[in-house]
C-alpha atoms as a PDB file:
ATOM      1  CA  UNK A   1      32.131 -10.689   6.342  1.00  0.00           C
ATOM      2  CA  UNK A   2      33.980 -12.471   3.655  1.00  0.00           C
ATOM      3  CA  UNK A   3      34.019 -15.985   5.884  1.00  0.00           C
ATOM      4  CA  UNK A   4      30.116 -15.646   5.330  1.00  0.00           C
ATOM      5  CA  UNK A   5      29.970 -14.453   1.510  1.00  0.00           C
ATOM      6  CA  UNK A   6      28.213 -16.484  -0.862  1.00  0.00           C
ATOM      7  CA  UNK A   7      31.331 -17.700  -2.357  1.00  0.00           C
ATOM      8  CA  UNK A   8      32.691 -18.780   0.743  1.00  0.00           C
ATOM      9  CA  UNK A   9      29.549 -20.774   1.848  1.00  0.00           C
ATOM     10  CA  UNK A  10      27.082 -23.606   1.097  1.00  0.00           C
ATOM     11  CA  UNK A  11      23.289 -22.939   1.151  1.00  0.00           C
ATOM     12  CA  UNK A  12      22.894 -25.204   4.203  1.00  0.00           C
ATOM     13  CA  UNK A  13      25.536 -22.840   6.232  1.00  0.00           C
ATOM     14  CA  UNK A  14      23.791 -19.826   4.844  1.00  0.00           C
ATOM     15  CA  UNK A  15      20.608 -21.298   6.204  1.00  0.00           C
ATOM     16  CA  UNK A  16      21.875 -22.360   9.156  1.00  0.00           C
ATOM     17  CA  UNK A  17      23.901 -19.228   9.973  1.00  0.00           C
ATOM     18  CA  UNK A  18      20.192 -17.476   9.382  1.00  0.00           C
ATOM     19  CA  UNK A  19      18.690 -19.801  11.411  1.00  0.00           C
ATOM     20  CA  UNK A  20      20.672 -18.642  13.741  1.00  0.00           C
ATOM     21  CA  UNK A  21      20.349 -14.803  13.878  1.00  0.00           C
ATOM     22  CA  UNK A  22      16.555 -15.363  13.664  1.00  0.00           C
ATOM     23  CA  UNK A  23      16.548 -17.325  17.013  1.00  0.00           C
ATOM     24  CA  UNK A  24      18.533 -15.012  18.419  1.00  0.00           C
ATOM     25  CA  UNK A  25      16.337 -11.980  17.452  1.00  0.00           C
ATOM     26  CA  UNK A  26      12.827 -14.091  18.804  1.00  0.00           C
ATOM     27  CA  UNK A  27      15.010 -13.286  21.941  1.00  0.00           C
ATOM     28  CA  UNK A  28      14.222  -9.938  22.386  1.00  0.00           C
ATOM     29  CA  UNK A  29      13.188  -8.411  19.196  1.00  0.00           C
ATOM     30  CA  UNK A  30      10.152  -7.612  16.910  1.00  0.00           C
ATOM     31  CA  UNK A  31       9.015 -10.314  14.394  1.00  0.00           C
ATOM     32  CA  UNK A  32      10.444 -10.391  10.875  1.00  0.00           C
ATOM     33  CA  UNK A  33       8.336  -8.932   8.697  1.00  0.00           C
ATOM     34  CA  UNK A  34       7.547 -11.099   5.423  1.00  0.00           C
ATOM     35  CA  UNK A  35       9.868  -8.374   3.337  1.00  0.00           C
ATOM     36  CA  UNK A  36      13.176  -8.987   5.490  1.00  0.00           C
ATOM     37  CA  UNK A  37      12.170 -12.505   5.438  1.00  0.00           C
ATOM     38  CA  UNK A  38      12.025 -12.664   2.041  1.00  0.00           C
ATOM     39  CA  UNK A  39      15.445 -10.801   2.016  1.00  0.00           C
ATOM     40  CA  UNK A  40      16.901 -13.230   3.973  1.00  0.00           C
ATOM     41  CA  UNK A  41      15.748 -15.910   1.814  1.00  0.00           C
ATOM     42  CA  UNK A  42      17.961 -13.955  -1.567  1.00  0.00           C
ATOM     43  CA  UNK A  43      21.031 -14.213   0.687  1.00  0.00           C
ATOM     44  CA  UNK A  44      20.569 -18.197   1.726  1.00  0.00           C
ATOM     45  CA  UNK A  45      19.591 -18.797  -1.925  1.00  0.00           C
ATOM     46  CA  UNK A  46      23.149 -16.704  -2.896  1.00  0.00           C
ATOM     47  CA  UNK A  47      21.177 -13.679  -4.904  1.00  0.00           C
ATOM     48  CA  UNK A  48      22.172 -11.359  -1.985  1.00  0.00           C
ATOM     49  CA  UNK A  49      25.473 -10.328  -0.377  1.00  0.00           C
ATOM     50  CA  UNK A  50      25.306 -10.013   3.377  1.00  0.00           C
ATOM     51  CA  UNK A  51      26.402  -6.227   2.943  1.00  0.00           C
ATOM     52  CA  UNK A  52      23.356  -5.530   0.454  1.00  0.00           C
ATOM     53  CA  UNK A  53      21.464  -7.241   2.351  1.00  0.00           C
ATOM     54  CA  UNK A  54      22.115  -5.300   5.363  1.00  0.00           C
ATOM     55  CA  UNK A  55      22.432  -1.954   3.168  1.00  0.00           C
ATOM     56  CA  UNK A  56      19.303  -2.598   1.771  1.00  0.00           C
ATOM     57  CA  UNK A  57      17.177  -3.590   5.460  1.00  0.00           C
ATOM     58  CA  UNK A  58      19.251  -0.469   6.939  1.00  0.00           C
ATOM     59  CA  UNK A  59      17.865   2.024   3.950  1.00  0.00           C
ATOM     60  CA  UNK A  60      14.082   0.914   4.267  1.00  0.00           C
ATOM     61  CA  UNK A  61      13.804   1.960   8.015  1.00  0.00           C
ATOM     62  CA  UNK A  62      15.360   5.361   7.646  1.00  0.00           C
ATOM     63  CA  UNK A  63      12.822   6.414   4.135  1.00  0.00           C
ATOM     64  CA  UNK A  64      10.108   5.606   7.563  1.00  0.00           C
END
């Protein structure tokens, strides 16, 4: 995960790389809801690790 850490990127890789993993969730997937959007948006702005990002998306579905 460190190749894709803030430090180690520009904001136009992090919203590319996002980009990315949306398109590929369209695929087969629910929509985003606005909240993980909005989560996504912290990491490509670099207020959001990948792994807190994750941690935090992975914690809301199991308090449901």
């Amino acid at each position: 995960m460190d190749k894709y850490s803030i430090a180690n990127t520009t904001k136009a890789e992090r919203e590319k790389l996002v980009a990315d993993a949306v398109a590929m969730n369209l695929l087969g997937a629910e929509l985003l809801t606005k909240e993980n959007r909005s989560l996504l948006q912290r990491y490509v702005d670099g207020e959001m690790e990948l792994d807190e990002l994750r941690k935090t998306i992975i914690d809301k579905y199991k308090k449901h």
